[in-house]
C-alpha atoms as a PDB file:
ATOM      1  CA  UNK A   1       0.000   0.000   0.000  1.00  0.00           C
ATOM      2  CA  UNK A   2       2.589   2.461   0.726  1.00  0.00           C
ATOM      3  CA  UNK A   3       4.771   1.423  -2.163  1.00  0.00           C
ATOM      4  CA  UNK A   4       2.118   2.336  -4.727  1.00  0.00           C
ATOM      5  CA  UNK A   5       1.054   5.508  -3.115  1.00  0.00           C
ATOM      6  CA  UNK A   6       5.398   5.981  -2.376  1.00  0.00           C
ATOM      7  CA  UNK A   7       5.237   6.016  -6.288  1.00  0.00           C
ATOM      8  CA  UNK A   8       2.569   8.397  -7.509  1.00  0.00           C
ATOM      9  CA  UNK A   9       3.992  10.842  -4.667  1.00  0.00           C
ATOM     10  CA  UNK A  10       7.471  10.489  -5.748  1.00  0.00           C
ATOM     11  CA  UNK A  11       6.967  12.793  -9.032  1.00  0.00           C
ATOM     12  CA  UNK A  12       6.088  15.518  -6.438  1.00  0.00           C
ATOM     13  CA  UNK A  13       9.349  15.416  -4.102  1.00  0.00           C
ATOM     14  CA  UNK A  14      12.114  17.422  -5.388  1.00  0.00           C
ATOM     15  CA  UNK A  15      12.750  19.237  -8.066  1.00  0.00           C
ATOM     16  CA  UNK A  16       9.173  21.298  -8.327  1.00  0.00           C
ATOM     17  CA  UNK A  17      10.557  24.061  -6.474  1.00  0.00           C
ATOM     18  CA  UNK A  18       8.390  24.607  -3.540  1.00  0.00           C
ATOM     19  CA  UNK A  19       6.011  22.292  -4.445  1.00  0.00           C
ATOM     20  CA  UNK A  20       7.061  19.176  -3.144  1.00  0.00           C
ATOM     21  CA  UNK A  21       4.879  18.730  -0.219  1.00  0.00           C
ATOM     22  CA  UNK A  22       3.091  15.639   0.167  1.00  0.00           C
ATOM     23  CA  UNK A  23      -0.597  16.283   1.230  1.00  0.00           C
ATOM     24  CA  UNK A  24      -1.981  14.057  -1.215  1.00  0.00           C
ATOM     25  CA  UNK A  25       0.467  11.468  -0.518  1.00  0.00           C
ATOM     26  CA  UNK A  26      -0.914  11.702   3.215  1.00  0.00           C
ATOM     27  CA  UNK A  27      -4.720  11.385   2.035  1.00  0.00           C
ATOM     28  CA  UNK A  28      -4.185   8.694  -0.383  1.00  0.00           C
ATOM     29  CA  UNK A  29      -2.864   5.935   2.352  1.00  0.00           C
ATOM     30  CA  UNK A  30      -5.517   7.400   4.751  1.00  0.00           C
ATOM     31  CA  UNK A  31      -8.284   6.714   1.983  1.00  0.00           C
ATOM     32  CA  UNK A  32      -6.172   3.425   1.560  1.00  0.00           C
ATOM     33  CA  UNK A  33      -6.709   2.569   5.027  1.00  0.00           C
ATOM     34  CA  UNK A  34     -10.438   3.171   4.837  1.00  0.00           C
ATOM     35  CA  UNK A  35     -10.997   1.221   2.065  1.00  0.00           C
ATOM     36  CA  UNK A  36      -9.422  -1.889   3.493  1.00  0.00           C
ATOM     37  CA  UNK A  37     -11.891  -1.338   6.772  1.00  0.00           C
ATOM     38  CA  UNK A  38      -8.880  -0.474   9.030  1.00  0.00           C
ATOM     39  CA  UNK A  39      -7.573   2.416  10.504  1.00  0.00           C
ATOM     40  CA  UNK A  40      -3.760   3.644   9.898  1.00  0.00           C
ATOM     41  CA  UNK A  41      -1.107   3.192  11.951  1.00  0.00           C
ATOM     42  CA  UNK A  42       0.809   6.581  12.682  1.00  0.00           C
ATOM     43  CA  UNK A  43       3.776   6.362  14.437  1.00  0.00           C
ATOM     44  CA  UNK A  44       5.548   8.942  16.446  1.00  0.00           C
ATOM     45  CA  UNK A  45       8.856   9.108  16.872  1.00  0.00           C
ATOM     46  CA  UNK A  46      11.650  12.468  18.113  1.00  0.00           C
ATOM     47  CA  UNK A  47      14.438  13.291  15.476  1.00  0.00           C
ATOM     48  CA  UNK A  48      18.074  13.186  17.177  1.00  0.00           C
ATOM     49  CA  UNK A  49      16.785  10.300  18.917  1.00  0.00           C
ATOM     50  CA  UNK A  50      19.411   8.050  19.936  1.00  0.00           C
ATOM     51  CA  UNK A  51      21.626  10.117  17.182  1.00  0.00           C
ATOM     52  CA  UNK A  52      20.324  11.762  13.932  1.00  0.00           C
ATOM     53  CA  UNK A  53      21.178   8.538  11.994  1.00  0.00           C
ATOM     54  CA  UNK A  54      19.835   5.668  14.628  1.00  0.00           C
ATOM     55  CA  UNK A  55      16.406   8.446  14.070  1.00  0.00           C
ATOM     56  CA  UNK A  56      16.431   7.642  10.716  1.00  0.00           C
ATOM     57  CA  UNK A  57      17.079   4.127  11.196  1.00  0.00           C
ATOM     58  CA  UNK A  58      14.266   4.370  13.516  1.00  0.00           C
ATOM     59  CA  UNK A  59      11.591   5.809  10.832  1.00  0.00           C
ATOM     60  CA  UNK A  60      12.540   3.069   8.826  1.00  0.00           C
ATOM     61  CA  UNK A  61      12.142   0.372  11.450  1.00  0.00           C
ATOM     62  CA  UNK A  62       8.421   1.424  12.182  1.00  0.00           C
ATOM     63  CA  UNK A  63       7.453   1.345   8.815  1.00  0.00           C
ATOM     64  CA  UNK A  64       9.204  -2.059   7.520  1.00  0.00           C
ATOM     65  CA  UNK A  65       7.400  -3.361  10.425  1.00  0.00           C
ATOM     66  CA  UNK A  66       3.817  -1.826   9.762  1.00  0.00           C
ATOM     67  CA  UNK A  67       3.076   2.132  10.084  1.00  0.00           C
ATOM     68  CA  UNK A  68       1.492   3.947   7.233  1.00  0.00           C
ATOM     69  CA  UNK A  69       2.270   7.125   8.479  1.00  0.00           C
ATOM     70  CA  UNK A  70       5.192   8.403  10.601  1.00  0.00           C
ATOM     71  CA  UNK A  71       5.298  11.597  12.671  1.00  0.00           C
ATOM     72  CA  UNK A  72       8.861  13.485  13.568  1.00  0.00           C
ATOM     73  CA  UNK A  73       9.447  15.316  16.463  1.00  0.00           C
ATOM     74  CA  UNK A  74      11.200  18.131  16.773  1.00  0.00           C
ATOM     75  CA  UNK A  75      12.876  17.834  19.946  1.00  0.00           C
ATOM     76  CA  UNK A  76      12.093  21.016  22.415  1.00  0.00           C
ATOM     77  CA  UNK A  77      13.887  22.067  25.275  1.00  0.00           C
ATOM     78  CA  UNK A  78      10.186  22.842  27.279  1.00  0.00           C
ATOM     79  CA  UNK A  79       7.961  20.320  25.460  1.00  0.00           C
ATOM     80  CA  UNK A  80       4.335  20.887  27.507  1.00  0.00           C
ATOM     81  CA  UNK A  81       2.574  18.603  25.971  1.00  0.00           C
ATOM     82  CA  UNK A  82       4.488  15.550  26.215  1.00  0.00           C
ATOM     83  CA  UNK A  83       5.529  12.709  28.763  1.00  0.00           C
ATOM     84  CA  UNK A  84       8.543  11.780  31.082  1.00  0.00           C
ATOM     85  CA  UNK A  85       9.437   8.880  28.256  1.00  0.00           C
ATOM     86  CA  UNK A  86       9.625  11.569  25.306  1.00  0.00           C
ATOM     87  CA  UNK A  87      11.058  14.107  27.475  1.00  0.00           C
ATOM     88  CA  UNK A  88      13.866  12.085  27.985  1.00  0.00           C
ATOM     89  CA  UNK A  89      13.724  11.265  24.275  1.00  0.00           C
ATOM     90  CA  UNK A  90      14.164  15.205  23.326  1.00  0.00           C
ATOM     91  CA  UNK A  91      16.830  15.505  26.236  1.00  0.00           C
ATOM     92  CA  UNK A  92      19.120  13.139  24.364  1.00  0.00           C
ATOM     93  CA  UNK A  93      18.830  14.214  20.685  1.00  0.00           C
ATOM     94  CA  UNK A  94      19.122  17.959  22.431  1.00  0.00           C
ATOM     95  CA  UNK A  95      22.244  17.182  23.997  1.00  0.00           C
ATOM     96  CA  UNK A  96      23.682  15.226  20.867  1.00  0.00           C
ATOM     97  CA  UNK A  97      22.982  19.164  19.572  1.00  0.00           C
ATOM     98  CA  UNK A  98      20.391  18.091  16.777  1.00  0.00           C
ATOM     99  CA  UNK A  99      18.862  21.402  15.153  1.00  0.00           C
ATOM    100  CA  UNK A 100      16.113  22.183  12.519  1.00  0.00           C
ATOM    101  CA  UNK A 101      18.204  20.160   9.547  1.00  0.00           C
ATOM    102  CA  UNK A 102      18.656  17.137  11.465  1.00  0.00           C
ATOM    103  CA  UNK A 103      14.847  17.043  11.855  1.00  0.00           C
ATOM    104  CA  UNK A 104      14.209  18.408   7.956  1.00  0.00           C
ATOM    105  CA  UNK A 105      17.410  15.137   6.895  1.00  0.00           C
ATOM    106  CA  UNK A 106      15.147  12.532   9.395  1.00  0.00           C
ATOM    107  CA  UNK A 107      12.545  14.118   7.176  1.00  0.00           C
ATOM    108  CA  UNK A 108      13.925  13.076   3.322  1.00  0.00           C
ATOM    109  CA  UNK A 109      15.705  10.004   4.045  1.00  0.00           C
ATOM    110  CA  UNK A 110      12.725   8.166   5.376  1.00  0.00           C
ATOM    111  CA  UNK A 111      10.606   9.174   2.603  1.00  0.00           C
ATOM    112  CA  UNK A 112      13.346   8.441   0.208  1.00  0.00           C
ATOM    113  CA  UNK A 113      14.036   5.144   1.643  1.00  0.00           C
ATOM    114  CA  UNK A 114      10.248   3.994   2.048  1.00  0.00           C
ATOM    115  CA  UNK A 115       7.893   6.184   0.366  1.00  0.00           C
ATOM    116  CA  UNK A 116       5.764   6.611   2.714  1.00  0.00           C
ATOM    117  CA  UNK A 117       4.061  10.020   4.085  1.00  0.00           C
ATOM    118  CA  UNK A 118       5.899  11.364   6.822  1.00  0.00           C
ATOM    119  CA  UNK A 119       4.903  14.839   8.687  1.00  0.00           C
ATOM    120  CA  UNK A 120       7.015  16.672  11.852  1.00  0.00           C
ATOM    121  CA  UNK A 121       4.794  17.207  15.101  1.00  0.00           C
ATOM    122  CA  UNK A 122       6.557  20.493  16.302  1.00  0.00           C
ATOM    123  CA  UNK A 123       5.886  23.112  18.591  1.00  0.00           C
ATOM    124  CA  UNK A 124       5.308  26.585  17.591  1.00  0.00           C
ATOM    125  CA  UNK A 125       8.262  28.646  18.975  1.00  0.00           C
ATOM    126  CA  UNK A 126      11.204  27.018  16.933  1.00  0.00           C
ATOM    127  CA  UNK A 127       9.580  27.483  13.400  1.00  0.00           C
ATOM    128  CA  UNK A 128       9.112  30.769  14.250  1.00  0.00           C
ATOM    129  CA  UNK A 129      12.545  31.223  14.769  1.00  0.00           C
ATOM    130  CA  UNK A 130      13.613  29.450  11.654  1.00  0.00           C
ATOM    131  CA  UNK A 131      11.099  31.648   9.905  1.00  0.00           C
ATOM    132  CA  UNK A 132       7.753  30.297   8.198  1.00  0.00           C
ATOM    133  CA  UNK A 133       9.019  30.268   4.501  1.00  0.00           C
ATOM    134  CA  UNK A 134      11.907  28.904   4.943  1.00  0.00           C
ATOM    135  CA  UNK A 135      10.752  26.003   7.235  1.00  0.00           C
ATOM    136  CA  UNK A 136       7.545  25.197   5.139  1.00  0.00           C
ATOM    137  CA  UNK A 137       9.917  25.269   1.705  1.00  0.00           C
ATOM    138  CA  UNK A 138      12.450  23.429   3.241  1.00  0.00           C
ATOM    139  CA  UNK A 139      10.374  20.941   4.413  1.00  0.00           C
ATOM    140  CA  UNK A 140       8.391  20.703   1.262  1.00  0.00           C
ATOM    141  CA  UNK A 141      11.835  20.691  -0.861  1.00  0.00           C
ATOM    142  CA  UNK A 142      12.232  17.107   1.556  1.00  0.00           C
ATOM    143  CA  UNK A 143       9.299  15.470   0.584  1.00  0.00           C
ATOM    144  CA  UNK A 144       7.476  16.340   4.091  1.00  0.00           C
ATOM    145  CA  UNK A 145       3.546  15.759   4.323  1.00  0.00           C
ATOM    146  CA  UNK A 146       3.284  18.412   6.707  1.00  0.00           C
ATOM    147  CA  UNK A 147       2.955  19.799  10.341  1.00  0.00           C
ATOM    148  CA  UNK A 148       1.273  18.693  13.459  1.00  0.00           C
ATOM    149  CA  UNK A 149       1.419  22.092  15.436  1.00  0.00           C
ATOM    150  CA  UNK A 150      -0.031  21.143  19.146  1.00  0.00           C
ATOM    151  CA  UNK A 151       0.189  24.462  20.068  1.00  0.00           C
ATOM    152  CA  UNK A 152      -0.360  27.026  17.546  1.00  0.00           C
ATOM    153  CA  UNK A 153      -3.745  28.943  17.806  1.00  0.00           C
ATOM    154  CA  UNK A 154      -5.984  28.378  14.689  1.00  0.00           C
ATOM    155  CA  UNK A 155      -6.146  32.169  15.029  1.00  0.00           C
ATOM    156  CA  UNK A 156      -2.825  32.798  14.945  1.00  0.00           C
ATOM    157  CA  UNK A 157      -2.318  30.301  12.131  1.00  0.00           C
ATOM    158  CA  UNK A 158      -3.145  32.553   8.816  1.00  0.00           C
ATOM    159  CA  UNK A 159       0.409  33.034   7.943  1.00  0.00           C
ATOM    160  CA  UNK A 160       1.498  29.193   8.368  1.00  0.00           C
ATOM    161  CA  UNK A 161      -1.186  27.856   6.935  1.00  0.00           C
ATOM    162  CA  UNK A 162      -0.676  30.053   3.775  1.00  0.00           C
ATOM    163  CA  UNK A 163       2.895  29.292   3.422  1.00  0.00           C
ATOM    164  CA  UNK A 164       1.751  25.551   4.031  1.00  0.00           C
ATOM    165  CA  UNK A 165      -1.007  25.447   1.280  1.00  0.00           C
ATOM    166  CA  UNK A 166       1.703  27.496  -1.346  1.00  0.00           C
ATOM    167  CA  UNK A 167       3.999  24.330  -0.904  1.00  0.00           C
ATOM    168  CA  UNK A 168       1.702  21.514  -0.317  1.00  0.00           C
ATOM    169  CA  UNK A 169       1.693  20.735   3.489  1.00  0.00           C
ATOM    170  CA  UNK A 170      -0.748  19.848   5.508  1.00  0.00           C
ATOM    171  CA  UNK A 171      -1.404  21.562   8.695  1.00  0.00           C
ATOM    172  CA  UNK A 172      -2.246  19.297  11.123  1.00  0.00           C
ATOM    173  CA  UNK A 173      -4.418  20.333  14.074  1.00  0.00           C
ATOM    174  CA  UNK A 174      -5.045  19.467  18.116  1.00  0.00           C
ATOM    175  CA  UNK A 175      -8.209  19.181  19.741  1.00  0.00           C
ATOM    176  CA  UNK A 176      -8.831  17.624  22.923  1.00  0.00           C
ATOM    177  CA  UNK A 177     -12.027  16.591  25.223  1.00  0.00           C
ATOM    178  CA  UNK A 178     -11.907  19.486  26.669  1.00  0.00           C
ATOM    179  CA  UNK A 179     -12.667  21.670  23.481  1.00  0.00           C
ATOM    180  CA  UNK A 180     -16.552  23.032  22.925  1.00  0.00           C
ATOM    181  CA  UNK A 181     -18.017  21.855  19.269  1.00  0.00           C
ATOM    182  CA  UNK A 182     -17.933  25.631  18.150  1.00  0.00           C
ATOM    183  CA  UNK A 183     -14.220  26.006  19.017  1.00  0.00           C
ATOM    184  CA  UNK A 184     -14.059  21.872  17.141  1.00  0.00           C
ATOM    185  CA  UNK A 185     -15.848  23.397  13.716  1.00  0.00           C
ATOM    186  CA  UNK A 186     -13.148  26.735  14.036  1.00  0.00           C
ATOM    187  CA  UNK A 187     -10.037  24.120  14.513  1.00  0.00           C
ATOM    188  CA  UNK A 188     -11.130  21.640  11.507  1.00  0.00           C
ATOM    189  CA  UNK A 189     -12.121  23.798   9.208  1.00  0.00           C
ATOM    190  CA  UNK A 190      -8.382  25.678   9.102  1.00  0.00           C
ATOM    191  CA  UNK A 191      -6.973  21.725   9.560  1.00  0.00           C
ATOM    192  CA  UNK A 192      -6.144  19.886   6.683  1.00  0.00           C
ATOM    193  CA  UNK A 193      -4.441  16.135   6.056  1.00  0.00           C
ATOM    194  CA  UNK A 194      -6.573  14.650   9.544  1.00  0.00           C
ATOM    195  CA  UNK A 195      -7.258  15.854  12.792  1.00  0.00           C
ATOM    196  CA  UNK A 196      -5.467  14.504  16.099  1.00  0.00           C
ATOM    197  CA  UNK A 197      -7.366  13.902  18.621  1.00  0.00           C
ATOM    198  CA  UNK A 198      -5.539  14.204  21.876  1.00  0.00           C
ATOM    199  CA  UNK A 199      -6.853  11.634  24.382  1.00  0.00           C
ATOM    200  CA  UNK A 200      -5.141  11.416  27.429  1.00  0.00           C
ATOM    201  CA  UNK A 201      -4.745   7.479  28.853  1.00  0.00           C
ATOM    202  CA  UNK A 202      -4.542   8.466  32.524  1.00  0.00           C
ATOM    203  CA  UNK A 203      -3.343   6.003  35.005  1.00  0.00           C
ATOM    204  CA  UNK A 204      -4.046   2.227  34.689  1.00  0.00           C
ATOM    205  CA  UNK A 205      -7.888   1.315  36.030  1.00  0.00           C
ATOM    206  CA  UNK A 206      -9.000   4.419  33.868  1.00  0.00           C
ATOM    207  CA  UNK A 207      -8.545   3.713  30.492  1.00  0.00           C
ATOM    208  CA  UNK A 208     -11.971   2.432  29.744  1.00  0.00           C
ATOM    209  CA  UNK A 209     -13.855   5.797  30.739  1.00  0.00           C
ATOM    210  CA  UNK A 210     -10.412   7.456  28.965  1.00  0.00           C
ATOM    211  CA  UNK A 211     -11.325   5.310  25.513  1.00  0.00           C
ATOM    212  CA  UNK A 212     -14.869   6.627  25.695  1.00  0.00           C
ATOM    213  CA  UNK A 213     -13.569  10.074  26.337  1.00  0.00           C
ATOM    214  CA  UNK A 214     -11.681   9.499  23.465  1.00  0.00           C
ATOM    215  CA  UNK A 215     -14.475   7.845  21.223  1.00  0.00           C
ATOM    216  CA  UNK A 216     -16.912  10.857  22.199  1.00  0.00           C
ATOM    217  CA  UNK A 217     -14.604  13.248  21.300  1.00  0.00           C
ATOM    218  CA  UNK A 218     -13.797  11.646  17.633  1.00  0.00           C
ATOM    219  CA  UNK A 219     -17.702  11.319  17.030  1.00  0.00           C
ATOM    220  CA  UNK A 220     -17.856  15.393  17.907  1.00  0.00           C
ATOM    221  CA  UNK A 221     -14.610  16.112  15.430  1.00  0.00           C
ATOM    222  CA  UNK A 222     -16.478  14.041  13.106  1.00  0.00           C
ATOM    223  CA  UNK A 223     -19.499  15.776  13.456  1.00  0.00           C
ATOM    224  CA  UNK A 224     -17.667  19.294  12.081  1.00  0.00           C
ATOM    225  CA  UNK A 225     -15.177  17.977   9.217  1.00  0.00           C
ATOM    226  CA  UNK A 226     -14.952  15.084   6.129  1.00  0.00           C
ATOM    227  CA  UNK A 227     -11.186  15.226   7.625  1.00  0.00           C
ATOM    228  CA  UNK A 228     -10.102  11.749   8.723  1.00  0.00           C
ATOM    229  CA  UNK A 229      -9.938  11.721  12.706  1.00  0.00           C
ATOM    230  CA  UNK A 230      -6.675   9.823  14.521  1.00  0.00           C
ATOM    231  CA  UNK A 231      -6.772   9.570  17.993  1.00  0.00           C
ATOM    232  CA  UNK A 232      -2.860   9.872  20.204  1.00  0.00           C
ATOM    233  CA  UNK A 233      -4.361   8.357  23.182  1.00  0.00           C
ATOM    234  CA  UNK A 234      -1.378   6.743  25.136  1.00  0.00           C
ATOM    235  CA  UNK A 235      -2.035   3.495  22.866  1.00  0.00           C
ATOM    236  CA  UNK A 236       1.078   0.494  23.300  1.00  0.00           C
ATOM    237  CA  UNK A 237      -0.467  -2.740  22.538  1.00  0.00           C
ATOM    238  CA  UNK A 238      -2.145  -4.360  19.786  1.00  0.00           C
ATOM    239  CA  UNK A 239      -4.952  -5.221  22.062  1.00  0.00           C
ATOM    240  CA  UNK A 240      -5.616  -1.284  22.615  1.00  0.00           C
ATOM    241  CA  UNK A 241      -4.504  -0.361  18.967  1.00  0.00           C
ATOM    242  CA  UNK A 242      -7.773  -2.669  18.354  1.00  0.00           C
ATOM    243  CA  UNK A 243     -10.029  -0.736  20.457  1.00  0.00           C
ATOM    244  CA  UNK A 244      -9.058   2.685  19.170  1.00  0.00           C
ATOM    245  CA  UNK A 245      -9.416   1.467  15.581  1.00  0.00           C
ATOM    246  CA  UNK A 246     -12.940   0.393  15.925  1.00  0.00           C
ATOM    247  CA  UNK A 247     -13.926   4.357  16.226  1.00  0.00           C
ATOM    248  CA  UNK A 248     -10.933   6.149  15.027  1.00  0.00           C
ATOM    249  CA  UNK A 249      -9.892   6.841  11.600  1.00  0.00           C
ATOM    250  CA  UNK A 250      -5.617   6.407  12.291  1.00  0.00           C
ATOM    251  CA  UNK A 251      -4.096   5.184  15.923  1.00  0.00           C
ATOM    252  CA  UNK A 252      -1.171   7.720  16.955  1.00  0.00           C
ATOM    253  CA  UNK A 253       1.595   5.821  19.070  1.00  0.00           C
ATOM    254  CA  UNK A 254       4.560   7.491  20.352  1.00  0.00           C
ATOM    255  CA  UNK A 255       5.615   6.650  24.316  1.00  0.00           C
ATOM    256  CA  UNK A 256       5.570   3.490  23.414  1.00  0.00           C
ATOM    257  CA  UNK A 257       8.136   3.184  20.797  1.00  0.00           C
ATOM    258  CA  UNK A 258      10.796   5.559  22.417  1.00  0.00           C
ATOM    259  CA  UNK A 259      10.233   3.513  25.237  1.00  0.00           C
ATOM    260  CA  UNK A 260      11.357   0.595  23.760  1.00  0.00           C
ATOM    261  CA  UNK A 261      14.487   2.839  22.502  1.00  0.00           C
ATOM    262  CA  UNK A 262      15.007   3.800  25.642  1.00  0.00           C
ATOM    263  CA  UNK A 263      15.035   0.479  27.352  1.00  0.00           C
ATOM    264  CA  UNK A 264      16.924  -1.271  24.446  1.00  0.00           C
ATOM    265  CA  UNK A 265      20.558  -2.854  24.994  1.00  0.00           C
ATOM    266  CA  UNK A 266      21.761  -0.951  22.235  1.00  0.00           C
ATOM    267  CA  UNK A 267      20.870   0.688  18.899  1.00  0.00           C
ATOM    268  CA  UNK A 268      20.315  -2.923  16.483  1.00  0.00           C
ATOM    269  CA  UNK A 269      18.130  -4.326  19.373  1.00  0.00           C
ATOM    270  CA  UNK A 270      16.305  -0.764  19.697  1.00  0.00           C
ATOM    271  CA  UNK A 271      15.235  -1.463  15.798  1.00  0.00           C
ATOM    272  CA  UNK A 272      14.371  -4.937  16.430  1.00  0.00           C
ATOM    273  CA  UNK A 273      12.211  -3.962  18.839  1.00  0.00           C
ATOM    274  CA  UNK A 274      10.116  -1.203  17.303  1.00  0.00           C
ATOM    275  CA  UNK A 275      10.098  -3.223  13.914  1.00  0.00           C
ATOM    276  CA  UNK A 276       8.336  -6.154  16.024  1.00  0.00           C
ATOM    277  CA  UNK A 277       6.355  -3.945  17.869  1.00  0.00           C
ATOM    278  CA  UNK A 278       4.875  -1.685  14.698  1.00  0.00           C
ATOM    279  CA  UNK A 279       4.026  -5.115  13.201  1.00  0.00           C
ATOM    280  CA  UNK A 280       1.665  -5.912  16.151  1.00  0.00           C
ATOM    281  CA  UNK A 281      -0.113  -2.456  16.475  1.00  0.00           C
ATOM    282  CA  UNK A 282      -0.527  -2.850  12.615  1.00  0.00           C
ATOM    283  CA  UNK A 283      -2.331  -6.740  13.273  1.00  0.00           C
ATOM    284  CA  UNK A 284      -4.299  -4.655  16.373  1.00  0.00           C
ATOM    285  CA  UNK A 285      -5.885  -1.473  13.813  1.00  0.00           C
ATOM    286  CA  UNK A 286      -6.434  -4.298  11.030  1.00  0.00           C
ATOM    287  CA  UNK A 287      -8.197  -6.883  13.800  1.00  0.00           C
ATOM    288  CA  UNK A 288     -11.158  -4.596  14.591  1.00  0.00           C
END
């Protein structure tokens, strides 16, 4: 599936000055998804992380072993929204000193190497820095699918989303439980590519009133936008991966892979493990 959608999208990476972006890559294996009665597997995992190569490595892992989609983060020194495991994650590839073309290099060699659509979850602050143009161009100009920006205000978002749009990205964006269905039709109509839908798992003995948190809240994105909905919800087992797919359009899983990293002997093992364990999320979405 992602070979044959790698394909068509590769006439679109490089060499179409600034319009290399891979949106429709992105909706093509989502549509492929659907129309095998599955949801996607989207896997998250931090550039620089061990080193900028074993992150590339890494992207290529998940995929070989079963993700559709892969998400890149770009490590940050005060990331809010994230865990202790990817903390410690961004702490390492931050301290091996890995910048914006590190991330942008993570970015072109997996899609080179497998085809398959791969966007960078970042927070706001750094691409601001780096500048819009540049960043959205750049990561175009690598065969990016776009941005998953957790914490850039849909109001605020005019200028990225232009710049986006001008080199075919898609600009991925956040709602939660908390978020009122007037605020959910504001943040999916600006969205493109899917919405994520941030469900948190809470502590173990919870997750069953968490998963119909989550399962309410893709039924109210649903109600706003034609957008495919894919639900981050602290998913690490096929067994859960199952029960997110029955209501969710893609299954985000992060933690769990750096974890694996983390806890790995060493770099070849790290890869072993995240191969083996994207192959059993990807048995979990296609079991429901």
């Amino acid at each position: 599936m992602s070979q044959n959608s790698g394909d068509s999208g590769t006439g679109a990476h490089g060499g179409h000055g600034g319009h290399g972006g891979n949106t429709a890559l992105l909706s093509s294996v989502l549509a492929g998804a659907k129309a095998e009665d599955r949801a996607a597997l989207i896997a998250y995992l931090p550039a620089g992380f061990p080193t900028v190569d074993g992150g590339i490595e890494a992207v290529k892992a998940v995929i070989e072993g079963g993700a559709d989609i892969v998400e890149v983060g770009l490590p940050h020194s005060d990331p809010v929204l994230d865990g202790p495991v990817i903390q410690t994650a961004d702490d390492i590839a931050l301290k091996g000193g890995v910048k914006i073309a590190d991330v942008l290099r993570t970015v072109r060699e997996g899609y080179e190497a497998t085809g398959a659509p791969i966007l960078v979850m970042t927070y706001w602050n750094p691409i601001d820095r780096y500048g819009v143009e540049r960043f959205t161009a750049e990561l175009a100009e690598a065969g990016g699918a776009g941005c998953i920006l957790p914490d850039l205000p849909v109001q605020e978002s005019a200028l990225w989303r232009e710049n986006a749009e001008k080199h075919g990205l898609a600009t991925v964006f956040v709602v939660a439980p908390s978020s009122r269905d007037e605020r959910l039709a504001t943040i999916t109509a600006a969205g493109s590519g899917f919405v994520y839908a941030a469900s948190l798992m809470g502590v173990t003995g919870t997750r069953n009133s968490v998963g119909e948190q989550a399962q309410e809240l893709v039924r109210r994105t649903r109600a706003t936008t034609e957008l495919p909905v894919c639900v981050g919800l602290g998913v690490s087992n096929a067994e859960q991966a199952a029960e997110v797919a029955v209501f969710a359009d893609g299954v985000i899983v992060g933690s769990a892979f750096v974890k694996r990293m983390l806890e790995a002997e060493n770099g070849a093992a790290g890869l072993d493990s995240i191969r083996e364990l994207a192959g059993d999320l990807a048995k979990g979405v296609r079991r429901s």
